[in-house]
C-alpha atoms as a PDB file:
ATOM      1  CA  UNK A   1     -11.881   4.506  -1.662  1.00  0.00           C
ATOM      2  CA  UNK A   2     -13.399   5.989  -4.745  1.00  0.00           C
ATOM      3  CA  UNK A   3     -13.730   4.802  -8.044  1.00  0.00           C
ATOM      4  CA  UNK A   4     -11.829   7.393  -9.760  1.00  0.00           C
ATOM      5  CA  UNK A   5      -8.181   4.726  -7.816  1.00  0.00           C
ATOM      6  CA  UNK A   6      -9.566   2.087 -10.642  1.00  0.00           C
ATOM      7  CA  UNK A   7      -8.824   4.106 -13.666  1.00  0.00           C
ATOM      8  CA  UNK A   8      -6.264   1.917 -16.263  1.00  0.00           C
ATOM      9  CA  UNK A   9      -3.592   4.556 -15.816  1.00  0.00           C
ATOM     10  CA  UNK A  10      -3.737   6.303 -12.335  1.00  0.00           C
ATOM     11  CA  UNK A  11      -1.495   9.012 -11.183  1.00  0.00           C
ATOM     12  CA  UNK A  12       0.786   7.553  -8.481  1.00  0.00           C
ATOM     13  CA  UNK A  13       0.412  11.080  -7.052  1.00  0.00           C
ATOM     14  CA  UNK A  14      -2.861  10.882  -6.631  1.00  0.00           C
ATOM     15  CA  UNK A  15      -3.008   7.180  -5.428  1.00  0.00           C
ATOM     16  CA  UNK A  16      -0.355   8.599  -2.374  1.00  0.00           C
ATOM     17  CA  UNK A  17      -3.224  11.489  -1.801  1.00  0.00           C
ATOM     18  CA  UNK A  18      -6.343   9.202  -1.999  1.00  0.00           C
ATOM     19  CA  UNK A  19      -4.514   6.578   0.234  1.00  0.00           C
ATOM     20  CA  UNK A  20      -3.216   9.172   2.748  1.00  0.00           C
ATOM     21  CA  UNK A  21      -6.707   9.850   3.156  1.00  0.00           C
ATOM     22  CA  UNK A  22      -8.203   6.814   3.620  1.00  0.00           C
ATOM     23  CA  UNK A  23      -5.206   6.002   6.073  1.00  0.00           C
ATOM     24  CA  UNK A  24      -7.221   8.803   7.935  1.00  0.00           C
ATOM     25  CA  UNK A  25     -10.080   7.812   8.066  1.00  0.00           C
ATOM     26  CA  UNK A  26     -11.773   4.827  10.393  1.00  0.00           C
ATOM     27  CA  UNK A  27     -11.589   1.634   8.356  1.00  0.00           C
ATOM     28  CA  UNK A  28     -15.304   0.636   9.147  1.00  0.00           C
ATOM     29  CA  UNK A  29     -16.097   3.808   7.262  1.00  0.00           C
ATOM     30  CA  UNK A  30     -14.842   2.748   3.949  1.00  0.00           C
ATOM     31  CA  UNK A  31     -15.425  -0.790   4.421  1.00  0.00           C
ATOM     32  CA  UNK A  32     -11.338  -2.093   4.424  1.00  0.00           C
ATOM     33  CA  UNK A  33      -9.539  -4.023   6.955  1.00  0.00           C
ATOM     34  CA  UNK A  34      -6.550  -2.090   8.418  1.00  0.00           C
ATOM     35  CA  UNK A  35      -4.052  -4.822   7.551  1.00  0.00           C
ATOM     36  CA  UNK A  36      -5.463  -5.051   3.905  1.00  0.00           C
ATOM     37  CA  UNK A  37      -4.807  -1.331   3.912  1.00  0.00           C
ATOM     38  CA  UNK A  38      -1.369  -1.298   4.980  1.00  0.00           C
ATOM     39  CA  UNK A  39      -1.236  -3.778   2.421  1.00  0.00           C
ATOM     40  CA  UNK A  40      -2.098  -2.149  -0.669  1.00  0.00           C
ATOM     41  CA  UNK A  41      -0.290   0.765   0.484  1.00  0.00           C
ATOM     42  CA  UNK A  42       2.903  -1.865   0.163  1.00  0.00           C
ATOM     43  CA  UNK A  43       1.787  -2.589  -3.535  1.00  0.00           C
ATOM     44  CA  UNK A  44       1.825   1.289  -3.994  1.00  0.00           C
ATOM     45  CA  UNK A  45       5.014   2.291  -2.654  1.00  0.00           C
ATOM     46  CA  UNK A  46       6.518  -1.230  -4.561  1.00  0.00           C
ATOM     47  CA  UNK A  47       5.508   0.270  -7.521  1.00  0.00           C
ATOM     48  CA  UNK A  48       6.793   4.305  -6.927  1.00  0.00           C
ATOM     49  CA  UNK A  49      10.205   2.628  -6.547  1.00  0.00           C
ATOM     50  CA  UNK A  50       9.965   0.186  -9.045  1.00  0.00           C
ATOM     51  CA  UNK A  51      10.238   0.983 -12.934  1.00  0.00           C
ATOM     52  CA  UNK A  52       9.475   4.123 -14.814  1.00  0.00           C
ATOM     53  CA  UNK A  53       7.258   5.971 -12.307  1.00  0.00           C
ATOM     54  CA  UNK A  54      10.342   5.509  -9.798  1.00  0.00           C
ATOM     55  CA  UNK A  55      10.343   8.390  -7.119  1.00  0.00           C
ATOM     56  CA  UNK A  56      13.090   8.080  -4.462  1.00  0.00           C
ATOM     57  CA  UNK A  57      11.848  10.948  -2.665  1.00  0.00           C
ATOM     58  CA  UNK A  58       9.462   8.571   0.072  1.00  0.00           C
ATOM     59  CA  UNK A  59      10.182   9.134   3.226  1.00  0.00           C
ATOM     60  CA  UNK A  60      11.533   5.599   5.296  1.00  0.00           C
ATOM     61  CA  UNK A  61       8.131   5.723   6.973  1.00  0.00           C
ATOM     62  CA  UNK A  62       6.514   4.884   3.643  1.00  0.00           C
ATOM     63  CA  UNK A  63       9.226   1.903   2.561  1.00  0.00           C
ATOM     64  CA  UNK A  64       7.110  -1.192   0.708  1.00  0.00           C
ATOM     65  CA  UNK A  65       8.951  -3.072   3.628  1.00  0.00           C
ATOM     66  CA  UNK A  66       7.719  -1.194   6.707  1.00  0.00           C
ATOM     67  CA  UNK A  67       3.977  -1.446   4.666  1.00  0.00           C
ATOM     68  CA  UNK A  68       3.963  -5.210   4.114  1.00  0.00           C
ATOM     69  CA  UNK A  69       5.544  -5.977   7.842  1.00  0.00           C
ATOM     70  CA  UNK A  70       2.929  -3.774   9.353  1.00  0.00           C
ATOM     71  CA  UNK A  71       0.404  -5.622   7.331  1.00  0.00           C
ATOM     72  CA  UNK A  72       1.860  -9.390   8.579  1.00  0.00           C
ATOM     73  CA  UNK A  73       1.664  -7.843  11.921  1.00  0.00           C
ATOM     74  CA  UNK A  74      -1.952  -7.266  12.344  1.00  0.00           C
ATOM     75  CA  UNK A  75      -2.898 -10.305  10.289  1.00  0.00           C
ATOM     76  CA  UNK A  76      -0.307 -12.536  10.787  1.00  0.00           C
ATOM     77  CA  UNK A  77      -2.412 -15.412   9.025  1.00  0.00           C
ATOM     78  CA  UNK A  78      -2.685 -14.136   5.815  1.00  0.00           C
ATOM     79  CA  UNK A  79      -0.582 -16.439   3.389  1.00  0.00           C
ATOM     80  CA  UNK A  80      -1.002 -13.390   0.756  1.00  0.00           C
ATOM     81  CA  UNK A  81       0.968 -10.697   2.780  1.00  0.00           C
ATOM     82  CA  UNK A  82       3.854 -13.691   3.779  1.00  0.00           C
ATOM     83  CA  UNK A  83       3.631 -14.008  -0.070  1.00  0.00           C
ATOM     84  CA  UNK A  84       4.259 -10.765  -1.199  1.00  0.00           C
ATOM     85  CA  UNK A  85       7.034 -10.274   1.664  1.00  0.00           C
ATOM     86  CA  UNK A  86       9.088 -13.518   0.087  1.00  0.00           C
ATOM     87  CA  UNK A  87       8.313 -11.455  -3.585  1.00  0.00           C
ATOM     88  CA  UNK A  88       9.686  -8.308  -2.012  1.00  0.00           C
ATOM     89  CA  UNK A  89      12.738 -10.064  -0.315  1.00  0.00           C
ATOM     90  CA  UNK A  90      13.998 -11.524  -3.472  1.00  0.00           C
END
């Protein structure tokens, strides 16, 4: 992903565009493992339904709980997506 996602205040628009596209695209292009992608797509849709920037427009398909399971799925060993799934749960 480009540097303009590491800006103090992003858009969450823009973070939904920029990640759509690099959904899209083959992770060994942009140097990200799939499951850490799912992942930070969780942390983005946790915070579009969370707090001031709350949209409740997203479609089921983009749920921070479908991103975070799909991201224990492929890497089942990471202690830092069980983490963030407890986090979510409570």
């Amino acid at each position: 992903m480009d540097s303009s996602m590491c800006s103090s205040a992003p858009d969450p628009e823009m973070w939904i565009i920029q990640g759509t596209l690099a959904w899209r695209t083959p992770p060994v292009r942009i140097g990200i493992r799939p499951a850490e992608l799912f992942f930070q797509m969780h942390l983005l849709a946790r915070r579009l339904t969370e707090g001031s920037v709350a949209m409740s427009n997203l479609e089921p398909s983009t749920s921070p709980l479908r991103w975070i399971l799909q991201a224990i799925h492929i890497n089942p060993s990471c202690l830092r997506y069980w983490r963030a799934l407890l986090k979510f749960m409570e």
